[in-house]
PDB file of N, CA and C in Angstrom:
ATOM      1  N   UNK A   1     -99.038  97.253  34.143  1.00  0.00           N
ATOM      2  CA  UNK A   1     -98.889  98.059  35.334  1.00  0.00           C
ATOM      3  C   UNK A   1     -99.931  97.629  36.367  1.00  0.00           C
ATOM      4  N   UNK A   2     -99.397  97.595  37.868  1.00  0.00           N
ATOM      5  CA  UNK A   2    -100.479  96.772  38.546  1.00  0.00           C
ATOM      6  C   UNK A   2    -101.691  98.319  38.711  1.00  0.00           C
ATOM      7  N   UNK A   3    -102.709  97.949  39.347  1.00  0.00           N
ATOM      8  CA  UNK A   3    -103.873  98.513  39.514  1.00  0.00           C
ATOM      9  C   UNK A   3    -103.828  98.992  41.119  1.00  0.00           C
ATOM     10  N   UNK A   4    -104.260 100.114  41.315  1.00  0.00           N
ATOM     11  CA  UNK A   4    -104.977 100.371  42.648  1.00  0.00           C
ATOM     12  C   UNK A   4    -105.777 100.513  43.056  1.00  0.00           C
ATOM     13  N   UNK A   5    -106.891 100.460  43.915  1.00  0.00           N
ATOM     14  CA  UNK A   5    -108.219 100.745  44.399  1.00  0.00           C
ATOM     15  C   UNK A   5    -108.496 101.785  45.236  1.00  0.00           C
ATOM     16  N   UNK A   6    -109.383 102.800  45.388  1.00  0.00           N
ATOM     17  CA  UNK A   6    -109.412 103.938  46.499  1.00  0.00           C
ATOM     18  C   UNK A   6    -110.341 103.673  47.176  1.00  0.00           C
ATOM     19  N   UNK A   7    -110.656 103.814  48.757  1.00  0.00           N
ATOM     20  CA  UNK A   7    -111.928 103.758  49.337  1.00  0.00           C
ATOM     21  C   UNK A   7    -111.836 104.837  50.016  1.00  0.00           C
ATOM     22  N   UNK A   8    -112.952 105.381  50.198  1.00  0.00           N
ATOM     23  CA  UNK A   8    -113.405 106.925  50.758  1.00  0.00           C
ATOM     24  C   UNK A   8    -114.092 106.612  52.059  1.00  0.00           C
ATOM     25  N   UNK A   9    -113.728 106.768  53.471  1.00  0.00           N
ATOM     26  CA  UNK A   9    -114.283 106.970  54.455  1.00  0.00           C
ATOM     27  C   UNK A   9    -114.360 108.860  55.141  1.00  0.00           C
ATOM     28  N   UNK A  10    -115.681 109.175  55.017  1.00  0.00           N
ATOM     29  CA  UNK A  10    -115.636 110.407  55.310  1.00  0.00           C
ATOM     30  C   UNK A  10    -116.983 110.627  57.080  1.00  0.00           C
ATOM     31  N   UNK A  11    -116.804 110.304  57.352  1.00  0.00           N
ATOM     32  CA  UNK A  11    -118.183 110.571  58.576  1.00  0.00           C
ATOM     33  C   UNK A  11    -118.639 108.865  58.713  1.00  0.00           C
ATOM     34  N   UNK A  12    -119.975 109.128  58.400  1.00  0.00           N
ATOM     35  CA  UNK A  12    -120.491 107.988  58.199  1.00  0.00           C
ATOM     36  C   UNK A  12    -120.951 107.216  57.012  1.00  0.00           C
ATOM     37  N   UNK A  13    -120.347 107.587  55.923  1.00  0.00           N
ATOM     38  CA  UNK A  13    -120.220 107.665  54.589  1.00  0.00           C
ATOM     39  C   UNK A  13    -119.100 106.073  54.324  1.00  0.00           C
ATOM     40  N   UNK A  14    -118.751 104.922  54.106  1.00  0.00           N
ATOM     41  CA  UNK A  14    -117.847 104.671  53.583  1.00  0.00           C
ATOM     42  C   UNK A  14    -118.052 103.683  52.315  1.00  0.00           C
ATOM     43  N   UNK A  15    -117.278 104.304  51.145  1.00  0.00           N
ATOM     44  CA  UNK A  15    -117.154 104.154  49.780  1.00  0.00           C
ATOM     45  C   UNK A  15    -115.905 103.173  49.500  1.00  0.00           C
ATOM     46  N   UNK A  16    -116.192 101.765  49.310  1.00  0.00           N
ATOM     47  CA  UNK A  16    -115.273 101.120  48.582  1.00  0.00           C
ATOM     48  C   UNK A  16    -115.129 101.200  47.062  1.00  0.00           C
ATOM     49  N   UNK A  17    -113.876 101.345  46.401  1.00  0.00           N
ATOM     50  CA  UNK A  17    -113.758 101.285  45.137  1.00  0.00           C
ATOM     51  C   UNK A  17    -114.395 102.954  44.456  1.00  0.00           C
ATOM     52  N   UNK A  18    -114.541 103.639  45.318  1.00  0.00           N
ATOM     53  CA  UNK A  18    -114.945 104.996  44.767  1.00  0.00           C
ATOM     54  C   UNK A  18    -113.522 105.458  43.598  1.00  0.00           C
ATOM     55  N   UNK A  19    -112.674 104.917  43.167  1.00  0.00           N
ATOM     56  CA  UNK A  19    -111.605 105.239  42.335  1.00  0.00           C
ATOM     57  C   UNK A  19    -110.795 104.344  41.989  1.00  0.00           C
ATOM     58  N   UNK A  20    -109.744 104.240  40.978  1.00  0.00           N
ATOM     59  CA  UNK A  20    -109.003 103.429  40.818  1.00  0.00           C
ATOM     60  C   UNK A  20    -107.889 103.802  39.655  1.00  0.00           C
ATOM     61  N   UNK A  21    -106.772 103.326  40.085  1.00  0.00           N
ATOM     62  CA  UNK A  21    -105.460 104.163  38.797  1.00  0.00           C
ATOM     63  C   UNK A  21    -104.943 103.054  39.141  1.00  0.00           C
ATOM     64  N   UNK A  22    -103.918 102.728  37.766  1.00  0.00           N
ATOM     65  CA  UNK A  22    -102.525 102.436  37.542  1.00  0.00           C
ATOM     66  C   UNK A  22    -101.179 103.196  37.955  1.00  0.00           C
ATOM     67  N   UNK A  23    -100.168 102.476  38.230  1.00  0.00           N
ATOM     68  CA  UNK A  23     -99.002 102.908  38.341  1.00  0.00           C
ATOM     69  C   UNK A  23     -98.059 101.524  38.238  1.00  0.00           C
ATOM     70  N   UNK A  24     -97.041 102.132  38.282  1.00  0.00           N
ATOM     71  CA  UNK A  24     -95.668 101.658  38.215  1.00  0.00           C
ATOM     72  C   UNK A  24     -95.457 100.818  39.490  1.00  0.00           C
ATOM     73  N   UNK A  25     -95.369 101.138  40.218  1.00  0.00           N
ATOM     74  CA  UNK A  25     -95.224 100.768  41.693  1.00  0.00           C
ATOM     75  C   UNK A  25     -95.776 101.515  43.249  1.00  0.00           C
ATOM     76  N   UNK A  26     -95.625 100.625  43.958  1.00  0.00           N
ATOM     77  CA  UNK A  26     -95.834 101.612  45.107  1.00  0.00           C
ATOM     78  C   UNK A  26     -96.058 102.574  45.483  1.00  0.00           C
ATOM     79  N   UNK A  27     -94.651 102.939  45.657  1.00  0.00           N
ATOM     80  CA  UNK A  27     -94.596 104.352  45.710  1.00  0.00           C
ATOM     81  C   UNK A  27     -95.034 105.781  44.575  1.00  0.00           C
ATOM     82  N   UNK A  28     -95.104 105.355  43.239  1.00  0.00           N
ATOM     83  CA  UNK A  28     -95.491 106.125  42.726  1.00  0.00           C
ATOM     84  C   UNK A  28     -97.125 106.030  42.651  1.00  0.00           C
ATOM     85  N   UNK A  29     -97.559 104.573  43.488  1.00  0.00           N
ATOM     86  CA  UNK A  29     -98.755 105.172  43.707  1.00  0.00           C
ATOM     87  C   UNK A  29     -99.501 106.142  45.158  1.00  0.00           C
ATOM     88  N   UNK A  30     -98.109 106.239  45.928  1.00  0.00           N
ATOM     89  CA  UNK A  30     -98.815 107.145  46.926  1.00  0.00           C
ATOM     90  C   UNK A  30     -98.282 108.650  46.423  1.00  0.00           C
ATOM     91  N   UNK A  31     -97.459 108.667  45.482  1.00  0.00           N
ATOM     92  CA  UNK A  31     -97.483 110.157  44.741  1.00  0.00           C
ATOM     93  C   UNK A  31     -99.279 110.402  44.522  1.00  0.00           C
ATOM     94  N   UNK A  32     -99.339 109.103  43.104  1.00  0.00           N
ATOM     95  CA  UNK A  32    -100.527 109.707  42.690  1.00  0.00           C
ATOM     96  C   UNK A  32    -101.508 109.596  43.511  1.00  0.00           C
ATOM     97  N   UNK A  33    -102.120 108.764  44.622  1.00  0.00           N
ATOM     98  CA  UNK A  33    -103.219 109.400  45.953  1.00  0.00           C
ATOM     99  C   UNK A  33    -102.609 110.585  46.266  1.00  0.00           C
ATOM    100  N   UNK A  34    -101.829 111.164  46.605  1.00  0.00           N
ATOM    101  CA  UNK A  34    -101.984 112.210  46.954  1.00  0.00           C
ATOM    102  C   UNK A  34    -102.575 113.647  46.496  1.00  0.00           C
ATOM    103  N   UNK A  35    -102.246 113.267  44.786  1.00  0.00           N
ATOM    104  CA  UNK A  35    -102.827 114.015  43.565  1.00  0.00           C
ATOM    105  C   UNK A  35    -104.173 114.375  43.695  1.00  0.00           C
ATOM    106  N   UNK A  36    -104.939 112.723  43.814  1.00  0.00           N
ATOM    107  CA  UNK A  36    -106.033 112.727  43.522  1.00  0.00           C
ATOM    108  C   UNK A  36    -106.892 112.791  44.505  1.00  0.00           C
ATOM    109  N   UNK A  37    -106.404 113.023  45.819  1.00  0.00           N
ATOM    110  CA  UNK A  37    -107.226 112.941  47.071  1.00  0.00           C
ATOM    111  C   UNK A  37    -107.892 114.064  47.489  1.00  0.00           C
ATOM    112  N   UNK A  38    -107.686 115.342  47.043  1.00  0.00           N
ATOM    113  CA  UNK A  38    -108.233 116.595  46.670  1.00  0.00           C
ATOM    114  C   UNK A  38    -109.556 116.209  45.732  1.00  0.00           C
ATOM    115  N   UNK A  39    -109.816 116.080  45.130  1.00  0.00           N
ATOM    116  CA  UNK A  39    -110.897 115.671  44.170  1.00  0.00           C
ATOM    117  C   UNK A  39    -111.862 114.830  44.935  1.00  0.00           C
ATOM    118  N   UNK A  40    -111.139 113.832  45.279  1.00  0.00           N
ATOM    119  CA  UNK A  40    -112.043 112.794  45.832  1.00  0.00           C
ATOM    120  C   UNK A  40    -112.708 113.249  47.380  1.00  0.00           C
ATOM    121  N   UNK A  41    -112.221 114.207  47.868  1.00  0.00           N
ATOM    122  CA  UNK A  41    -112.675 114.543  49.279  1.00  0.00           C
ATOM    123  C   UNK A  41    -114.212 115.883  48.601  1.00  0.00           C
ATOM    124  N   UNK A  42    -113.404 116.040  47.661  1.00  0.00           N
ATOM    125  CA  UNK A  42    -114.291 117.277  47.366  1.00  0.00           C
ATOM    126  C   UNK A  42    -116.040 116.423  46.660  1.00  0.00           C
ATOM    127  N   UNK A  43    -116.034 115.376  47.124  1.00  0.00           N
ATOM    128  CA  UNK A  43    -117.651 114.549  46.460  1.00  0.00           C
ATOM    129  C   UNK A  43    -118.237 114.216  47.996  1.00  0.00           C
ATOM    130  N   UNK A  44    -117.663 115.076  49.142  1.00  0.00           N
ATOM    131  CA  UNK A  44    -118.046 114.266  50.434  1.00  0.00           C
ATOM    132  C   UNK A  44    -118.872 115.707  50.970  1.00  0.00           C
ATOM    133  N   UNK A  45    -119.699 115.350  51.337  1.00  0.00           N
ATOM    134  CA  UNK A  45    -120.408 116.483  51.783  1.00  0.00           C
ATOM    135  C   UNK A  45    -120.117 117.248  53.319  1.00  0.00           C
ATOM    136  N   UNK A  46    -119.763 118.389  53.271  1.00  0.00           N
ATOM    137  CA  UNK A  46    -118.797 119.365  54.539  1.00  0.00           C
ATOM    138  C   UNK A  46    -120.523 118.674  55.731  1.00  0.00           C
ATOM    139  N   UNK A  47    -119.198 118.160  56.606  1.00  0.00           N
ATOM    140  CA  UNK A  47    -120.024 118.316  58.299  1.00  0.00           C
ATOM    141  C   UNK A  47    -119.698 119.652  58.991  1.00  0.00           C
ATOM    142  N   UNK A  48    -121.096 120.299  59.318  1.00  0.00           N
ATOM    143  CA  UNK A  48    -120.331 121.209  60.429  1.00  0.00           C
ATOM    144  C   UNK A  48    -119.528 121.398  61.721  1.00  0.00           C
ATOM    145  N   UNK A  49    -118.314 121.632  61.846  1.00  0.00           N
ATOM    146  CA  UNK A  49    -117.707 121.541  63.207  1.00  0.00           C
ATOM    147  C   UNK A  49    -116.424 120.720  62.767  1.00  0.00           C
ATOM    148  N   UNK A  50    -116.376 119.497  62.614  1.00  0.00           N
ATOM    149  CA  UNK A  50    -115.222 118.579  62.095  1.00  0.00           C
ATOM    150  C   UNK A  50    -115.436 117.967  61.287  1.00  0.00           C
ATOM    151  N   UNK A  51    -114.751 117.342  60.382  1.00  0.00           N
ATOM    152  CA  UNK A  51    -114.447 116.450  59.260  1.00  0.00           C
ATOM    153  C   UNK A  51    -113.651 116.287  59.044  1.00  0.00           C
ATOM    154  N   UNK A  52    -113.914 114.570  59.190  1.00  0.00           N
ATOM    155  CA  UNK A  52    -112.747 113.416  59.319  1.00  0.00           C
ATOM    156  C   UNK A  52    -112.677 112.827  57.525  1.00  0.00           C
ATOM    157  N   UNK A  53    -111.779 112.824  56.845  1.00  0.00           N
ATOM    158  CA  UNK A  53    -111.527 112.094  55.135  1.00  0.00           C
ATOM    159  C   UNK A  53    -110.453 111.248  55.224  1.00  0.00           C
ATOM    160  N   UNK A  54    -111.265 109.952  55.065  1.00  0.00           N
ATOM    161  CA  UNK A  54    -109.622 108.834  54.935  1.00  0.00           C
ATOM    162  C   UNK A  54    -109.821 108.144  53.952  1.00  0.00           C
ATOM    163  N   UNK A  55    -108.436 108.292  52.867  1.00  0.00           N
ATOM    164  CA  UNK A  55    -108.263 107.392  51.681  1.00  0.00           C
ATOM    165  C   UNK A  55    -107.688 106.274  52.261  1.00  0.00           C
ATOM    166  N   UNK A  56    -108.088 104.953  51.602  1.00  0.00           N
ATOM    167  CA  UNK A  56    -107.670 104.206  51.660  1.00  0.00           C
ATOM    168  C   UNK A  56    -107.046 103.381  50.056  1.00  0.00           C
ATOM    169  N   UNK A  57    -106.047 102.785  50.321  1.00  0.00           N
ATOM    170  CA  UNK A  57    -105.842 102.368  48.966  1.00  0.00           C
ATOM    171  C   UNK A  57    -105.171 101.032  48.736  1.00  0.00           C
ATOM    172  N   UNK A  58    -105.495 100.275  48.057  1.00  0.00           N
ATOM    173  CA  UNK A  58    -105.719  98.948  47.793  1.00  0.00           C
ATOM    174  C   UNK A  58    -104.883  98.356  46.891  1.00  0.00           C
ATOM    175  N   UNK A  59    -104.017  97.286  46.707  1.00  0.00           N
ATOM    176  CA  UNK A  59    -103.722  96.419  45.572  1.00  0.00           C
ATOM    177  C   UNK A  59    -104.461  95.880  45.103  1.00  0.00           C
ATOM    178  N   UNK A  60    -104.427  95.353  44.239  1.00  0.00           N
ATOM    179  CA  UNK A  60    -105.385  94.044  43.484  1.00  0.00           C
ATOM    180  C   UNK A  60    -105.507  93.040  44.109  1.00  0.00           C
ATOM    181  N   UNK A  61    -105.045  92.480  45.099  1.00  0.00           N
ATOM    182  CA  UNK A  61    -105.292  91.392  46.215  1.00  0.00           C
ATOM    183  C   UNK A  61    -105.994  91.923  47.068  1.00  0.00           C
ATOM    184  N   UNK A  62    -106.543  93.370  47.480  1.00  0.00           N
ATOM    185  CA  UNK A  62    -107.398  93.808  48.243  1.00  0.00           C
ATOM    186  C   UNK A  62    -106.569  94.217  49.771  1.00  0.00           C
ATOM    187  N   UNK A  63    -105.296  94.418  49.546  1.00  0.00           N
ATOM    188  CA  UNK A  63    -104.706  94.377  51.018  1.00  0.00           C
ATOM    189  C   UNK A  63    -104.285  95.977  51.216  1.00  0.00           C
ATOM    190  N   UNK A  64    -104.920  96.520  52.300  1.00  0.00           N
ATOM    191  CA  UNK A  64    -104.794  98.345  52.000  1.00  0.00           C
ATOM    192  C   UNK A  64    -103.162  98.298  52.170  1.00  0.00           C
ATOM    193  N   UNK A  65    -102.758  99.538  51.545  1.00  0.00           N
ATOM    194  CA  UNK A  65    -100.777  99.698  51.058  1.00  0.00           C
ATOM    195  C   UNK A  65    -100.739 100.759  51.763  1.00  0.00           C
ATOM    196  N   UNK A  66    -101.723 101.841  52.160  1.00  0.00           N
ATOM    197  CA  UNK A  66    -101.624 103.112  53.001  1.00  0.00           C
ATOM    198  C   UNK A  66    -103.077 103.436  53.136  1.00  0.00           C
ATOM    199  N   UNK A  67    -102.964 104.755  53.821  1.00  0.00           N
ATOM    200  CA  UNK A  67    -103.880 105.784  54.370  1.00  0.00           C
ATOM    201  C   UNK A  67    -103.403 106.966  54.036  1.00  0.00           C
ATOM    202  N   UNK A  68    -104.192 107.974  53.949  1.00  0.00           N
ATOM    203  CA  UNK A  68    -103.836 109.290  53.534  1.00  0.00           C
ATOM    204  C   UNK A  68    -105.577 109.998  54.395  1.00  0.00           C
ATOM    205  N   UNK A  69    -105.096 110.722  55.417  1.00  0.00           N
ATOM    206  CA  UNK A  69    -106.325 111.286  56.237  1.00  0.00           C
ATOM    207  C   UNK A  69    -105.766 112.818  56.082  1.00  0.00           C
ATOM    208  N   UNK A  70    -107.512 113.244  56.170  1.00  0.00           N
ATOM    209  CA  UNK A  70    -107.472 115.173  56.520  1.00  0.00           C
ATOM    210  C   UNK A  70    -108.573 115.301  57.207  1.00  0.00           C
ATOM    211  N   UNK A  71    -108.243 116.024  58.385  1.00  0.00           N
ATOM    212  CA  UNK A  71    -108.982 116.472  59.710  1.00  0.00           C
ATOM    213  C   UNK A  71    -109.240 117.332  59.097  1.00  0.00           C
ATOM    214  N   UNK A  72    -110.623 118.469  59.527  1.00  0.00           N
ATOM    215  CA  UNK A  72    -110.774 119.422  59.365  1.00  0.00           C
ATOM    216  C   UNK A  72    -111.428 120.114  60.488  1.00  0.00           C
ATOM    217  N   UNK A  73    -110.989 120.843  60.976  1.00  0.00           N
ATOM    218  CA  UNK A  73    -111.731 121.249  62.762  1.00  0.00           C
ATOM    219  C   UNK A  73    -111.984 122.882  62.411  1.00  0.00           C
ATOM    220  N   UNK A  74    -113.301 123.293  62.287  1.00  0.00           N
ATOM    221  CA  UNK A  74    -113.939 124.512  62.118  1.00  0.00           C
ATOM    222  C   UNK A  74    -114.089 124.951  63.350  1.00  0.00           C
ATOM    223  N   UNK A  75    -114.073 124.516  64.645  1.00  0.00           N
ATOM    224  CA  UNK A  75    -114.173 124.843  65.910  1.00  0.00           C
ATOM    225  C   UNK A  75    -112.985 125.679  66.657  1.00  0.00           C
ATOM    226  N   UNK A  76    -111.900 125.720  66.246  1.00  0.00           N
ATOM    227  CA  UNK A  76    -110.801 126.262  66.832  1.00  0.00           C
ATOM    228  C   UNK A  76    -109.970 127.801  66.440  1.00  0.00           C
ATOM    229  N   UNK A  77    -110.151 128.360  67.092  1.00  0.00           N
ATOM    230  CA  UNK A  77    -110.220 129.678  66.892  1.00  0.00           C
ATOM    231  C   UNK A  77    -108.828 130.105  66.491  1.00  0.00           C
ATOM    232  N   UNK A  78    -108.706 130.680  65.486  1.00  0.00           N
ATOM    233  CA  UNK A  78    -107.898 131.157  64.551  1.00  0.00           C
ATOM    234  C   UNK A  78    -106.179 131.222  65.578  1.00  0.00           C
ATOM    235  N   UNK A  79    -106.748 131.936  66.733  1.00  0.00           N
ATOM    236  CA  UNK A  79    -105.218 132.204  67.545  1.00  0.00           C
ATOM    237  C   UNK A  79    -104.711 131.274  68.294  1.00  0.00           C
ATOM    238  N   UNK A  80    -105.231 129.602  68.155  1.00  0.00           N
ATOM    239  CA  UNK A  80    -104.884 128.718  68.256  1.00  0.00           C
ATOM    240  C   UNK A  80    -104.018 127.735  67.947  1.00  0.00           C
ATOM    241  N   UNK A  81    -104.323 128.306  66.870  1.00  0.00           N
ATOM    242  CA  UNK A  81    -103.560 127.780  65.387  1.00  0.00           C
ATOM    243  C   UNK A  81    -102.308 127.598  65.336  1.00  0.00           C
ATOM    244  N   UNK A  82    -101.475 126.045  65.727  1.00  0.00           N
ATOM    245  CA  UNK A  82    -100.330 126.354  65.787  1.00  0.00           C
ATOM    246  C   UNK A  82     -99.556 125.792  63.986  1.00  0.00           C
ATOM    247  N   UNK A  83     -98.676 126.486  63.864  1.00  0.00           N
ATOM    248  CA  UNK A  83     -98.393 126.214  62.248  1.00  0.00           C
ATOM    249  C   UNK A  83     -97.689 124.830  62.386  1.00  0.00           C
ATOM    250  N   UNK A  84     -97.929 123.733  61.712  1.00  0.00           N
ATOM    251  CA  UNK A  84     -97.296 122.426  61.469  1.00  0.00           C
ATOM    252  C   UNK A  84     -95.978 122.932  60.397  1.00  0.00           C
ATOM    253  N   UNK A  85     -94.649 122.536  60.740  1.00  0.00           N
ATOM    254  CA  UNK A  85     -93.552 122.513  59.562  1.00  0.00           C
ATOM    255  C   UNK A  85     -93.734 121.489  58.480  1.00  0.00           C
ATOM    256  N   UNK A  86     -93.716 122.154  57.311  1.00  0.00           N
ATOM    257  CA  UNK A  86     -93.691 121.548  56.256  1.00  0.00           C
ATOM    258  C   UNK A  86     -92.688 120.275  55.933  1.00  0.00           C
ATOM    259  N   UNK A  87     -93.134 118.903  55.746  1.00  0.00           N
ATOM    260  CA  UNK A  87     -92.451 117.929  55.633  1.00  0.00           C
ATOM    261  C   UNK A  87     -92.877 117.134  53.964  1.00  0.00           C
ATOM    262  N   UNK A  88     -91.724 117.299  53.205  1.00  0.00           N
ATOM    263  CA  UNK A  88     -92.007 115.898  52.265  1.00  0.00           C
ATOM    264  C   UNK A  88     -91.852 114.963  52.398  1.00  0.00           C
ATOM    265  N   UNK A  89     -92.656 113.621  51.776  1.00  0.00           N
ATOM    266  CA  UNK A  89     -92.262 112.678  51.717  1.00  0.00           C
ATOM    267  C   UNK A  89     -90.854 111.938  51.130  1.00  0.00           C
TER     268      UNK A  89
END
């Protein structure tokens, strides 16, 4: 099964190879980043105001296959808030 690589860019923080899984293919490896990208954001230490988290993820030739980002904006006041519709992949 080929291999994947994760890199963690969070602020001014960026982590190559901070993770790495097997899969089947492709696509079942942007299932599993998505799994695991909860975990991996949660080793980044909260900025106050915004925080920017971007996975990056890698083949074994080193060529990134996607991105998977989460904004986080503590600045915007609750009645702002417009609701995004839920989309699967």
């Amino acid at each position: 099964m080929p291999r994947y690589f994760v890199d963690l860019h969070c602020g001014a923080l960026a982590v190559k190879g901070v993770a790495s899984f097997e899969s089947i293919d492709d696509d079942a490896a942007k299932a599993q980043a998505i799994k695991i990208f909860p975990s991996i954001v949660e080793s980044c230490e909260p900025v106050a105001g915004q925080s920017i988290y971007v996975m990056s993820v890698r083949d074994r030739r080193g060529i990134a296959l996607f991105h998977i980002e989460l904004r986080l904006d503590f600045g915007v006041p609750a009645e702002k808030v417009v609701p995004l519709p839920l989309r699967c992949l």
